[in-house]
Protein backbone atom coordinates (compact mmCIF):
# COMPACT_ATOMS: atom_id res chain seq x y z
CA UNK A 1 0.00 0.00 0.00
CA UNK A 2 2.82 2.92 1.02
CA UNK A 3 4.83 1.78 -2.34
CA UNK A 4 1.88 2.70 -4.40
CA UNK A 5 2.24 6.38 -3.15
CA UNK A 6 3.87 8.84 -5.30
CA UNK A 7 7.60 9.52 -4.54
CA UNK A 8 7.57 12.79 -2.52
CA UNK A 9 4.07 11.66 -0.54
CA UNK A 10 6.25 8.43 0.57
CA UNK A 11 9.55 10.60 1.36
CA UNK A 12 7.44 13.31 3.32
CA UNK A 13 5.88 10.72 5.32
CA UNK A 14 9.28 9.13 6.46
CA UNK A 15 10.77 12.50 6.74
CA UNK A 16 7.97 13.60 8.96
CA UNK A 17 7.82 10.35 10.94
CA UNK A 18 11.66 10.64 11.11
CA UNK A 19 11.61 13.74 12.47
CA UNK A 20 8.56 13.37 14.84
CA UNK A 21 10.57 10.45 16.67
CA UNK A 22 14.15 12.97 16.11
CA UNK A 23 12.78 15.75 18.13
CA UNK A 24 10.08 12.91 20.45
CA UNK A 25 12.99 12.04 21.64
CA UNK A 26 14.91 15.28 21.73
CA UNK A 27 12.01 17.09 23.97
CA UNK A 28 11.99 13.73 26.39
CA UNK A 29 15.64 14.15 26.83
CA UNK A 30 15.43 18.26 26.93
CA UNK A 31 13.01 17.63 30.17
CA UNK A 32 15.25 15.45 31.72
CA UNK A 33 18.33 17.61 31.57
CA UNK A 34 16.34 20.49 32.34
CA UNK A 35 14.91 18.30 35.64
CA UNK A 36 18.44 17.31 36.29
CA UNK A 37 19.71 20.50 36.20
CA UNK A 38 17.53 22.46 38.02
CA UNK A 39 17.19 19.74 40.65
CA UNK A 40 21.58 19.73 41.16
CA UNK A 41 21.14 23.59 41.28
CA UNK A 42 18.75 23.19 44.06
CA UNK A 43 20.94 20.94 45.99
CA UNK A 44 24.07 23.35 45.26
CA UNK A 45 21.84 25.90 46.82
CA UNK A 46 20.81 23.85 49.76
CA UNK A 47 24.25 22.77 50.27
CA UNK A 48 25.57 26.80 50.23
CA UNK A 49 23.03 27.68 52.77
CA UNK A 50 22.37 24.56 54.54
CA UNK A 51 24.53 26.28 57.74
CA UNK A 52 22.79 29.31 57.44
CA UNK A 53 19.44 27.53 57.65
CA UNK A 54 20.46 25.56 60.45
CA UNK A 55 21.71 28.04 62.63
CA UNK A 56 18.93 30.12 61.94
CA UNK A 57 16.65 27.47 63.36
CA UNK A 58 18.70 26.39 65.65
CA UNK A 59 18.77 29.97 67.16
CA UNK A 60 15.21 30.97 66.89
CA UNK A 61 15.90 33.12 63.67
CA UNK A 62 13.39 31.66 61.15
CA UNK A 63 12.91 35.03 59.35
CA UNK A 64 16.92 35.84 58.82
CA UNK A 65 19.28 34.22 55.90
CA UNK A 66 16.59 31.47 55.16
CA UNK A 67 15.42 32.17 51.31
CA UNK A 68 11.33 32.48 50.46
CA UNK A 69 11.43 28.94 48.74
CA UNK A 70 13.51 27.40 51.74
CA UNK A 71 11.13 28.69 53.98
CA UNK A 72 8.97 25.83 53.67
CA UNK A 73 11.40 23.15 53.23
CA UNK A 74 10.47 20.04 55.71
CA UNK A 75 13.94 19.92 57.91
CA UNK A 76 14.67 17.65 60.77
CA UNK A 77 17.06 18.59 63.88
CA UNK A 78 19.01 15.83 65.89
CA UNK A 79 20.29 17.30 68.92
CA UNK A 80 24.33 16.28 70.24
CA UNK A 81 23.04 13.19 72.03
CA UNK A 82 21.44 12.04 68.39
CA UNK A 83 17.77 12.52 69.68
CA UNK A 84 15.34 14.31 67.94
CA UNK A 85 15.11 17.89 69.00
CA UNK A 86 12.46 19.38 66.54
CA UNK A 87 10.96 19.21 63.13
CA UNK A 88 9.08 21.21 60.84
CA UNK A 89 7.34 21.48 57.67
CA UNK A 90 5.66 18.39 57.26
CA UNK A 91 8.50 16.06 58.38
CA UNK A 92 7.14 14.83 61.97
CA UNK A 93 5.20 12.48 59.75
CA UNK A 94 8.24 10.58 59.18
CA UNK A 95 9.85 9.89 62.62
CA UNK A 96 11.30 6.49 61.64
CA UNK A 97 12.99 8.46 58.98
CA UNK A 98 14.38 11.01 61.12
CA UNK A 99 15.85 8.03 63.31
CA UNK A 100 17.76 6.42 60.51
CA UNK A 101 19.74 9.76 59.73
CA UNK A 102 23.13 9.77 61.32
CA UNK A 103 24.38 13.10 63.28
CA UNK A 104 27.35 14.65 62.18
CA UNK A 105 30.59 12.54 62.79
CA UNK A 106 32.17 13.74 66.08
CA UNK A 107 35.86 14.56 63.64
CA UNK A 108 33.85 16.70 61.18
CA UNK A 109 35.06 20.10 60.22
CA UNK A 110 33.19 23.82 60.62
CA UNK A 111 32.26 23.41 57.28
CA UNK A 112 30.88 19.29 56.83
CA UNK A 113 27.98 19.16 54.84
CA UNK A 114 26.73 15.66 53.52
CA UNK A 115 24.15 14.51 51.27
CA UNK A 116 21.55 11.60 51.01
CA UNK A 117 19.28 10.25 48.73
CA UNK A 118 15.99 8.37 50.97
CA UNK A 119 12.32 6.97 49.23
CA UNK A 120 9.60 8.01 51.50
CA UNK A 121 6.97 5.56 52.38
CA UNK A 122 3.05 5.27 51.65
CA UNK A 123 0.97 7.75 54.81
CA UNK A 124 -0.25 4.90 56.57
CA UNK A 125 0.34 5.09 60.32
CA UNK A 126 3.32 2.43 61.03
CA UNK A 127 3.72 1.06 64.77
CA UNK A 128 6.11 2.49 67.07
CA UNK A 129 9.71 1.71 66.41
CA UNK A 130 9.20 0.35 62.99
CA UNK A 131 12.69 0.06 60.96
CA UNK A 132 13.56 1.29 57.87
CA UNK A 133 14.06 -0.68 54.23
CA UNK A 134 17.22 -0.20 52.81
CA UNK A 135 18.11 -1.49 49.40
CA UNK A 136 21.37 -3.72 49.25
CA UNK A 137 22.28 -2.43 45.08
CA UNK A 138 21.61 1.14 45.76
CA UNK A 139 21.42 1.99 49.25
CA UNK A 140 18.42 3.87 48.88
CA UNK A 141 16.17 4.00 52.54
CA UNK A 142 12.90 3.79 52.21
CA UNK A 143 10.39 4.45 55.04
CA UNK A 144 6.24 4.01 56.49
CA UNK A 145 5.08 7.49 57.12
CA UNK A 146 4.64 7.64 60.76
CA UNK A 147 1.89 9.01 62.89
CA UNK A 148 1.61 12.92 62.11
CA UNK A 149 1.79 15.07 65.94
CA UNK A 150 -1.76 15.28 67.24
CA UNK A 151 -4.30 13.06 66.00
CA UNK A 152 -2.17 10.39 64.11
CA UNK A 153 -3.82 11.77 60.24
CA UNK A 154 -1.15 11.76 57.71
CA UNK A 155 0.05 15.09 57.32
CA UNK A 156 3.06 14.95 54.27
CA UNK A 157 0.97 13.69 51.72
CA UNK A 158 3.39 15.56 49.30
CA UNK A 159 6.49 13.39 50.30
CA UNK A 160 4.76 10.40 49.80
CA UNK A 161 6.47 7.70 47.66
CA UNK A 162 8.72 10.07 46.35
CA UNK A 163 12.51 10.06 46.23
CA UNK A 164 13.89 13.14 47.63
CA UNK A 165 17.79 14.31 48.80
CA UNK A 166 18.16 15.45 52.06
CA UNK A 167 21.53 17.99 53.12
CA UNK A 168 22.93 17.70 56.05
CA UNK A 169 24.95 20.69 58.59
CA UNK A 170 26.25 20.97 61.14
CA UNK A 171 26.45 23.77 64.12
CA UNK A 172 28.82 23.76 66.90
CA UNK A 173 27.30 25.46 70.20
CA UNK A 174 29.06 26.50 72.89
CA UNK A 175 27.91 25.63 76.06
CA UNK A 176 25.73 28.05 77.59
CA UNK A 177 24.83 29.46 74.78
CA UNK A 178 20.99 30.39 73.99
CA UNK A 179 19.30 27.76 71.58
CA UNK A 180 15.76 26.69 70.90
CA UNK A 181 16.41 23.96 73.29
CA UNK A 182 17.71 26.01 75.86
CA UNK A 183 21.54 25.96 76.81
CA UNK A 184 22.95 23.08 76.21
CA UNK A 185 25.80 22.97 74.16
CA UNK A 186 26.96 20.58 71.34
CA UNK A 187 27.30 19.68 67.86
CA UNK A 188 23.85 19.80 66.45
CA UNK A 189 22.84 18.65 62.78
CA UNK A 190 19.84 18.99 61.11
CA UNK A 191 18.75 17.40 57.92
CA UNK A 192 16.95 20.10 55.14
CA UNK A 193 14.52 17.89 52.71
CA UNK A 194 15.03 19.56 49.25
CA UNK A 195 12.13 19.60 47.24
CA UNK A 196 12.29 19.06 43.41
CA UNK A 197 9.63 22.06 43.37
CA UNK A 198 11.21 23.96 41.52
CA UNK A 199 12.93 21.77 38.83
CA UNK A 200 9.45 19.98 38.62
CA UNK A 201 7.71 23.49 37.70
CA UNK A 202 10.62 24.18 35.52
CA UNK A 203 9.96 21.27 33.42
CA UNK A 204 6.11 21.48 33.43
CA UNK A 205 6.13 24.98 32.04
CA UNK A 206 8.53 24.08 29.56
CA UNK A 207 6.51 20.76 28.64
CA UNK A 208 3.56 22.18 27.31
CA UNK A 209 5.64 24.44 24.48
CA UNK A 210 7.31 21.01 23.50
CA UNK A 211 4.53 18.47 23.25
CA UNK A 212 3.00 20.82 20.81
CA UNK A 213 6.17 22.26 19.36
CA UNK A 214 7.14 18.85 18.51
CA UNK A 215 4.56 17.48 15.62
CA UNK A 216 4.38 21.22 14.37
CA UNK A 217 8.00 20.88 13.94
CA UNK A 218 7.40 17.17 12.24
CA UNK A 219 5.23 18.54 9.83
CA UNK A 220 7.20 21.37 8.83
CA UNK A 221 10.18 18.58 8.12
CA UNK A 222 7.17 16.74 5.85
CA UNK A 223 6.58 19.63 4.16
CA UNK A 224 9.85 21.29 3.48
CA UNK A 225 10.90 17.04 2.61
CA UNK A 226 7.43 17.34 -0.17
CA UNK A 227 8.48 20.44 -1.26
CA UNK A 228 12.52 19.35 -1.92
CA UNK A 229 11.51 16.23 -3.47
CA UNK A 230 8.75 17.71 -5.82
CA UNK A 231 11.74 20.79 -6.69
CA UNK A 232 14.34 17.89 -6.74
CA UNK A 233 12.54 15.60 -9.45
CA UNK A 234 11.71 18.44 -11.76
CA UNK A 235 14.62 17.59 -14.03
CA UNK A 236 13.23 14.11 -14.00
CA UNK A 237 9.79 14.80 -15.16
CA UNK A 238 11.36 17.13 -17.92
CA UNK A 239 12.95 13.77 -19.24
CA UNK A 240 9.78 12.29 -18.77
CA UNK A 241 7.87 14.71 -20.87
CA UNK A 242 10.89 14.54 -23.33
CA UNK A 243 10.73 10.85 -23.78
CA UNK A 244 7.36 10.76 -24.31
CA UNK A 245 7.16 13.21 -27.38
CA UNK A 246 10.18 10.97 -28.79
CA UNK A 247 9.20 9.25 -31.97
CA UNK A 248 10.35 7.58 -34.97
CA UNK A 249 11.13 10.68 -36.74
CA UNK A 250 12.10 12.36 -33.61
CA UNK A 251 15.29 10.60 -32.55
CA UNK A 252 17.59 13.65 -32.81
CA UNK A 253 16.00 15.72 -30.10
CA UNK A 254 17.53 15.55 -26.97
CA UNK A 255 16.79 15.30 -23.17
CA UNK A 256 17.57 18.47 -20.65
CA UNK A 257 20.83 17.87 -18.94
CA UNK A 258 20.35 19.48 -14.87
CA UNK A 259 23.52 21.95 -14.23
CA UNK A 260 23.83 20.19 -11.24
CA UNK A 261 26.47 17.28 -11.14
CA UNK A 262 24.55 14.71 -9.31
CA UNK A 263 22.69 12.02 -10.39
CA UNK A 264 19.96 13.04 -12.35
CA UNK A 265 22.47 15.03 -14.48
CA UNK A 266 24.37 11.63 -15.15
CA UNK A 267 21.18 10.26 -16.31
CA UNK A 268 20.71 12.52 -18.05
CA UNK A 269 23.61 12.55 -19.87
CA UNK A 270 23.67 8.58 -20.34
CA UNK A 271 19.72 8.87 -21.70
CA UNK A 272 21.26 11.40 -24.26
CA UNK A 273 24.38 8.75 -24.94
CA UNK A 274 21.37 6.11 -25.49
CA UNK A 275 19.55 8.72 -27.70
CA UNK A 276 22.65 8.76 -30.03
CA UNK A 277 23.24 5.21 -30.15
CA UNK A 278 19.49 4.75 -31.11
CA UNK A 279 19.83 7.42 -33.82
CA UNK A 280 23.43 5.86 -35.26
CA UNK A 281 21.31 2.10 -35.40
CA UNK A 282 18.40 3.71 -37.25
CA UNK A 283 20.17 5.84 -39.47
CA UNK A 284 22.02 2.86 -39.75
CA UNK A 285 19.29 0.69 -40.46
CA UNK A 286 18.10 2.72 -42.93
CA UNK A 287 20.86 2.96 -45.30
CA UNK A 288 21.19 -1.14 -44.79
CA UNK A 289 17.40 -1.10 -46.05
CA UNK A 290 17.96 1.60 -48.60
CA UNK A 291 21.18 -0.35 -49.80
CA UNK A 292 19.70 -3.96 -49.67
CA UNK A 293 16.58 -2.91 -51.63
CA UNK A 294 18.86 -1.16 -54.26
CA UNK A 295 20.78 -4.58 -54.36
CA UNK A 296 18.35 -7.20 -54.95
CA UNK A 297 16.75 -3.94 -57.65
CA UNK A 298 19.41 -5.13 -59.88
CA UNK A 299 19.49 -8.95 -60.00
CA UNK A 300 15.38 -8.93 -59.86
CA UNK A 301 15.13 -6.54 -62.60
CA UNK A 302 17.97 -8.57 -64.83
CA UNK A 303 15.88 -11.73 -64.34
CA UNK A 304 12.22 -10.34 -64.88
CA UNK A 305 13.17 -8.68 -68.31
CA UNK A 306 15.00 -12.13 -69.49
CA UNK A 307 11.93 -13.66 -68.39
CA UNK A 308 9.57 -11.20 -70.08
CA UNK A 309 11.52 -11.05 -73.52
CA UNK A 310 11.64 -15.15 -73.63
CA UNK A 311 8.04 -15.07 -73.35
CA UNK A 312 7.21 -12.56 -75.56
CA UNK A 313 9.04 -14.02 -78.32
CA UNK A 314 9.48 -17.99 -77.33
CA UNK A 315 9.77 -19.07 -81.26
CA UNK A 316 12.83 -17.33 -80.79
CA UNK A 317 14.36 -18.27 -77.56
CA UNK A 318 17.60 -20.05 -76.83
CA UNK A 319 15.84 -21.64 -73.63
CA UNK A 320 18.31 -23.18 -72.46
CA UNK A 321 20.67 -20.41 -72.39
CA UNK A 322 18.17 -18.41 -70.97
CA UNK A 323 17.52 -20.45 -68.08
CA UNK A 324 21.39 -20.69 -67.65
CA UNK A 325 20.72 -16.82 -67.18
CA UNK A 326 18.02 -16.98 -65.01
CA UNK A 327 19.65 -19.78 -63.13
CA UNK A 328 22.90 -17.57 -62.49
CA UNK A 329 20.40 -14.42 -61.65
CA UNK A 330 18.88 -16.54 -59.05
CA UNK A 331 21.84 -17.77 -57.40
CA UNK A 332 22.88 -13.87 -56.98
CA UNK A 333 19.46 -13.02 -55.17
CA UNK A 334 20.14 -16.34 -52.75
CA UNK A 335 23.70 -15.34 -52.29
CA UNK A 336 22.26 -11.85 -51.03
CA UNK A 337 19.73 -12.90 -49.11
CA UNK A 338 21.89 -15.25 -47.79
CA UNK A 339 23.96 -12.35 -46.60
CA UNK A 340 21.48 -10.40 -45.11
CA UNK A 341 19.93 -13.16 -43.10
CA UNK A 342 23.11 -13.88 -41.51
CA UNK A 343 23.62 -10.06 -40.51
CA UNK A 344 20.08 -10.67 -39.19
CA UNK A 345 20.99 -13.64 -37.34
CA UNK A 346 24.67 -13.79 -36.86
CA UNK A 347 24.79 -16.22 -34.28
CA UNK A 348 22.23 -18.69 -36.16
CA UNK A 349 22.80 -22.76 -36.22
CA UNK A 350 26.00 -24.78 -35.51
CA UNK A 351 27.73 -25.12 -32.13
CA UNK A 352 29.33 -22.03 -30.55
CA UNK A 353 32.30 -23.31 -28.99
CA UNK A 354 33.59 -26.16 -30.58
CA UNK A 355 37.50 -26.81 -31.14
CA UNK A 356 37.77 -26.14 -35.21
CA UNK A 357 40.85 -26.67 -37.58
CA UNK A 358 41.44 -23.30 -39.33
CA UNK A 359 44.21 -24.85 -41.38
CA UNK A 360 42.06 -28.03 -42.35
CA UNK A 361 39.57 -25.56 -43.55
CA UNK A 362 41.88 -23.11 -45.90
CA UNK A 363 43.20 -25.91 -47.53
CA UNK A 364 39.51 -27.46 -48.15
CA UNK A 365 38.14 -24.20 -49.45
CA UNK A 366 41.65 -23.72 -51.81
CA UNK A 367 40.47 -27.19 -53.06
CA UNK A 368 36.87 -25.72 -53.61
CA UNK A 369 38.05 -22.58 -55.50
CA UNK A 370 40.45 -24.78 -57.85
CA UNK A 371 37.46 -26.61 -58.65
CA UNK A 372 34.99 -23.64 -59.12
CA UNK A 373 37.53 -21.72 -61.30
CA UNK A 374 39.85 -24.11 -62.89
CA UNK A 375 41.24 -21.42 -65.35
CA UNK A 376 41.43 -18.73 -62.32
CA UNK A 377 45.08 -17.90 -60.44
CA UNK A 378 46.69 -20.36 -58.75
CA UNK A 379 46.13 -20.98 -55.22
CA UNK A 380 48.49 -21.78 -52.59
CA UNK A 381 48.55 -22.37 -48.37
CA UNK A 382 50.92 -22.40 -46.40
CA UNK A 383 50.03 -23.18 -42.55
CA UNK A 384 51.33 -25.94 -40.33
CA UNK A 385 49.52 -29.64 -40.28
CA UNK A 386 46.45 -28.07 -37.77
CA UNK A 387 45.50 -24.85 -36.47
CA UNK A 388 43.29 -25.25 -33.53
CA UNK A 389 41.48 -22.42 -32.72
CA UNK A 390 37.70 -22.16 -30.90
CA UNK A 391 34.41 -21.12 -32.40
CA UNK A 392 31.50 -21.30 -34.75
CA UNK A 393 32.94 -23.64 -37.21
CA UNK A 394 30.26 -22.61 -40.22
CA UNK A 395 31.17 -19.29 -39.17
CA UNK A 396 34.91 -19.13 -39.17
CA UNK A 397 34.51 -21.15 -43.04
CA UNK A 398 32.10 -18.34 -44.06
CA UNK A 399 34.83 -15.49 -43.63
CA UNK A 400 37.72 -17.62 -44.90
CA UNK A 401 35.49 -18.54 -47.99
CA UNK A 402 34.86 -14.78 -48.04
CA UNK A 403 38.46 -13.60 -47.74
CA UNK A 404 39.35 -16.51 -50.45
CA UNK A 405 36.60 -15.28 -53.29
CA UNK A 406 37.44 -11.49 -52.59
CA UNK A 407 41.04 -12.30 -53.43
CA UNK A 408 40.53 -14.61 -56.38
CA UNK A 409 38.41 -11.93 -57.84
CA UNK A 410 40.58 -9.44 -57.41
CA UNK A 411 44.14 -11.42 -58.14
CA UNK A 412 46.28 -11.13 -60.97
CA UNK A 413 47.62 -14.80 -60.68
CA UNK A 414 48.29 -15.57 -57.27
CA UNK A 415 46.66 -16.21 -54.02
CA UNK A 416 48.40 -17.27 -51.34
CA UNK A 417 47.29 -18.34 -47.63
CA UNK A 418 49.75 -18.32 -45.22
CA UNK A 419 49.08 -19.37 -41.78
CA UNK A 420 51.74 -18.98 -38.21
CA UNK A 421 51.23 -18.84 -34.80
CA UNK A 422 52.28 -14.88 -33.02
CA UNK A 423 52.14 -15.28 -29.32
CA UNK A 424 48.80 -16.03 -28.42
CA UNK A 425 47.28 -15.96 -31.99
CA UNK A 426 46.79 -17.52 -34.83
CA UNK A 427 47.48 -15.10 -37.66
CA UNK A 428 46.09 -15.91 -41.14
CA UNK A 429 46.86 -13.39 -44.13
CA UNK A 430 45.05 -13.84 -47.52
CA UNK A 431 46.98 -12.49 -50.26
CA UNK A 432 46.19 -11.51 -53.69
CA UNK A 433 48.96 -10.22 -56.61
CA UNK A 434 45.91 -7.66 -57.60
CA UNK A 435 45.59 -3.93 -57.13
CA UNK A 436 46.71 -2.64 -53.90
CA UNK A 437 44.18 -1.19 -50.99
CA UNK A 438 44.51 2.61 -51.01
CA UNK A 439 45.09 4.04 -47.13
CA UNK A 440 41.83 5.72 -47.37
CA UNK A 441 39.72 2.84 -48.25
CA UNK A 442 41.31 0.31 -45.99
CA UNK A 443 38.68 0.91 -42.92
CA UNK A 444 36.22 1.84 -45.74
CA UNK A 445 36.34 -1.50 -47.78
CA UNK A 446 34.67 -3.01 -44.64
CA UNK A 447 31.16 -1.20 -44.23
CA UNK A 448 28.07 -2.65 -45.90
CA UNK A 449 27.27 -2.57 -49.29
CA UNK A 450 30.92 -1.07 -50.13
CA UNK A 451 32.66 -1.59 -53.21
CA UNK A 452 35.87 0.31 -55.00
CA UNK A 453 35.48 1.92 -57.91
CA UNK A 454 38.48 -0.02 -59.61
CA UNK A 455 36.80 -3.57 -59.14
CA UNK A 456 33.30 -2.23 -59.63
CA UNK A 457 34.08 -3.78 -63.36
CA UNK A 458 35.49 -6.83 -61.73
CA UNK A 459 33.56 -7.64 -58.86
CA UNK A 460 30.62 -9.40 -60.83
CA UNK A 461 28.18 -11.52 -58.71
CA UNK A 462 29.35 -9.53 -55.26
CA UNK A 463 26.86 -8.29 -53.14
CA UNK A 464 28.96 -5.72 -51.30
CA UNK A 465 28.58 -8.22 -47.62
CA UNK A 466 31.53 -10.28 -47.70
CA UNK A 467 34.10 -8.17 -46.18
CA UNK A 468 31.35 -6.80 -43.49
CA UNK A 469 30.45 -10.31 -42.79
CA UNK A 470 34.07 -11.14 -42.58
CA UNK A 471 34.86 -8.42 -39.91
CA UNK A 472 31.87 -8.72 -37.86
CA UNK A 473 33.07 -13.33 -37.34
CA UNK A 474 36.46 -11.82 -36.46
CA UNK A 475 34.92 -9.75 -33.81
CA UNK A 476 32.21 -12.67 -32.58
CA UNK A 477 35.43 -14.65 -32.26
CA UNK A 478 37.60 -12.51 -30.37
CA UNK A 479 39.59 -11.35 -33.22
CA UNK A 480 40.42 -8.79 -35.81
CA UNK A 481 40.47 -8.69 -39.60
CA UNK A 482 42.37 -5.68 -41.28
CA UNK A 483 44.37 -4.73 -44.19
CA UNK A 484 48.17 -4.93 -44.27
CA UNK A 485 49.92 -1.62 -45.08
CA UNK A 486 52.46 -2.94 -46.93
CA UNK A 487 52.23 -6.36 -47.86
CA UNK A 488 55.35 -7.99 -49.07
CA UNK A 489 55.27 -8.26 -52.80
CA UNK A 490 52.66 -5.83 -53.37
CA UNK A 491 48.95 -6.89 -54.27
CA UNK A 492 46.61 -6.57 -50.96
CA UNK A 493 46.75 -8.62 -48.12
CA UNK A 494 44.11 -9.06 -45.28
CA UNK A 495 45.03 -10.97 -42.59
CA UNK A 496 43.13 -12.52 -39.33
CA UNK A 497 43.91 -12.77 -36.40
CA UNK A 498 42.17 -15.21 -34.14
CA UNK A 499 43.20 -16.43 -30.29
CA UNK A 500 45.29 -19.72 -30.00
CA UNK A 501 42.54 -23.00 -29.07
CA UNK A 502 44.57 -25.17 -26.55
CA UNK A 503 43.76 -28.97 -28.61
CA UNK A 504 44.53 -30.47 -24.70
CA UNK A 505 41.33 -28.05 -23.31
């Protein structure tokens, strides 16, 4: 279902969703850091003025050096002989808590402070005496509210089940001096409970901003993510639209290329590479149709108007001359067809891979030309007793045959085949006594349908293919067919060179 969205629906949704658990996450962590620190600057504070608080109470001075939030703190005081003196705030509610805290060590310094982490208890009065839970991992004490002073109603319902840090002072007093527990002198400590008030309020007025801040935010990431991709795929939809209007008589247009180097430019660019290859083949094409048809024009025509004029005048017809004719006309049109079928179908029939004796088959089609042209030149090969090489056997005989007629055709009095192993190939040259190849027409002499004007007169029964069917086996095979520059003895030379078939693989 989500892949049948369009592209930039299905990227805004992941970008939004992406984002919406990003900045989820973000805010939940955001509240905790702002908790944390606003609940260690509380304790800093507490710490700083923890001395000041307890001498204040100690001395009867509520109202001097205690600040208006530490006013209401809940604060226990344990007198020198570890007894409870007083409490306030809340915190008689817990006086199985205010047994467990230790005074101040008798070696501690003017300035000892401490600090200690305690879970308070559900309000439900606990008997007399009742101890203390203390957890072996953490060491976290956790109490059972106590009776509240009075009537034994709970009384610090907001210290309930909570986890809370209580600082610890210490005041010396000398003895005699005036305390709220008359004159008795000592080392008093009390214990100031430190309310997360204000780091709580902190993070509940920020809270508010970020639960809604947060999908606002996510869907201005969706948007701005629609908005990119729909900008970003612009240069694709022009190649779209530029495709589209392609057609057969359209092929030279060309897609946009984006200035940007990304990408879409390179596909761009390799769309317009594709473009050019697709115009080469059909202009290619064309010409091969163009060429063909103007081919088989000639030998069709020859044979319809020898057919026509035996008709029309049969009482004087040589017929079997004339059917020699048509015969010969016939065997041109196969031959041509013949051609163009294989360029059709160049990898048509025979096995593909098969280990085939190149030297076996020069000598077999020298053999075959004698016989064909007994009053032609004189044929020769020279090659060693087998030349293995691997491929399409009816292939590799089609482009020797080839090379073979173009050069008796086209020879004086001598063809020769000569046949040695370079390295790793085989290399076969097929050479004529004829005119020479001029530099210009050597790559030429290989397209389709080509043929010199010096053995235009010559070349009777050619179809223009054999070279370009030559070539293109070469190539199928791994090789390469090309004429020499300067052959030795003049004439034209093309020679083949095919990899070296291993007869023990």
């Amino acid at each position: 279902m989500f892949d049948r969205l369009p592209t930039r629906v299905r990227t805004a949704a992941l970008a939004g969703l992406a984002a919406l658990v990003v900045f989820s996450g973000g805010a939940w962590w955001l509240q905790q850091r702002l908790y944390a620190a606003c609940y260690a600057d509380t304790v800093d504070k507490a710490r700083v003025q923890a001395r000041a608080v307890a001498r204040n109470i100690i001395l009867s001075q509520r109202a001097n050096g205690i600040s208006a939030d530490q006013s209401d703190w809940p604060y226990l005081v344990l007198k020198p002989d570890g007894r409870i003196g007083t409490e306030g705030n809340g915190a008689g509610s817990y006086q199985g808590l205010a047994e467990q805290l230790p005074a101040a060590p008798a070696d501690a310094r003017p300035d000892w402070t401490d600090t200690r982490t305690v879970r308070f208890g559900a309000l439900e009065p606990a008997p007399v005496g009742a101890s203390p839970a203390t957890d072996p991992d953490t060491g976290t004490v956790s109490f059972a509210a106590g009776p509240a002073p009075g009537d034994g109603a709970p009384s610090a319902a907001p210290l309930a089940h909570r986890t809370l840090t209580l600082v610890a002072a210490s005041v010396d007093v000398a003895q005699g001096e005036p305390t709220m527990f008359g004159r008795s002198g000592g080392r008093y400590t009390v214990y100031v409970v430190v309310l997360p008030d204000v780091a709580q309020a902190a993070v509940d007025g920020l809270a508010p901003s970020l639960w809604t801040g947060v999908p606002v935010a996510a869907l201005i990431v969706a948007a701005t993510a629609y908005v990119a991709t729909r900008r970003a795929l612009r240069p694709v939809e022009a190649i779209r639209s530029e495709l589209a209007e392609l057609g057969e008589r359209q092929l030279d247009r060309r897609v946009p290329v984006p200035r940007a180097r990304d990408e879409i430019s390179r596909m761009a660019v390799t769309t317009n590479e594709t473009l050019d290859r697709l115009e080469r083949a059909a202009e290619q094409q064309r010409r091969f149709v163009a060429d063909a048809s103007h081919e088989l024009r000639s030998p069709i025509t020859a044979l319809r108007s020898q057919l026509e004029i035996s008709l029309a005048h049969p009482e004087r017809t040589a017929w079997p001359e004339a059917t020699r004719h048509a015969l010969t006309a016939a065997r041109s049109i196969q031959a041509l067809a013949d051609d163009l079928l294989f360029l059709a179908r160049p990898d048509a029939g025979g096995q593909q891979d098969a280990l085939v004796d190149l030297a076996g088959l020069a000598r077999e089609l020298a053999h075959e030309a004698r016989a064909v042209r007994p009053d032609g030149p004189a044929i020769g090969v020279h090659a060693p007793e087998t030349v293995p090489v691997r491929g399409h056997a009816l292939h590799l005989m089609r482009l020797l045959r080839n090379l073979l007629d173009n050069a008796v055709r086209h020879a004086r009095t001598t063809v020769t085949v000569s046949v040695e192993h370079t390295g790793d190939v085989w290399r076969v040259q097929v050479h004529n006594d004829g005119p020479a190849v001029e530099p210009a027409d050597r790559e030429r002499i290989f397209e389709r349908f080509t043929r010199l004007d010096e053995s235009r007169s010559r070349d009777a029964g050619g179809s223009g293919l054999g070279l370009a069917i030559a070539r293109d086996i070469a190539a199928r095979h791994g090789g390469r067919l090309y004429v020499a520059p300067e052959p030795t003895g003049g004439g034209a030379a093309f020679v083949l060179e095919l990899p070296f078939g291993d007869p023990a693989s």
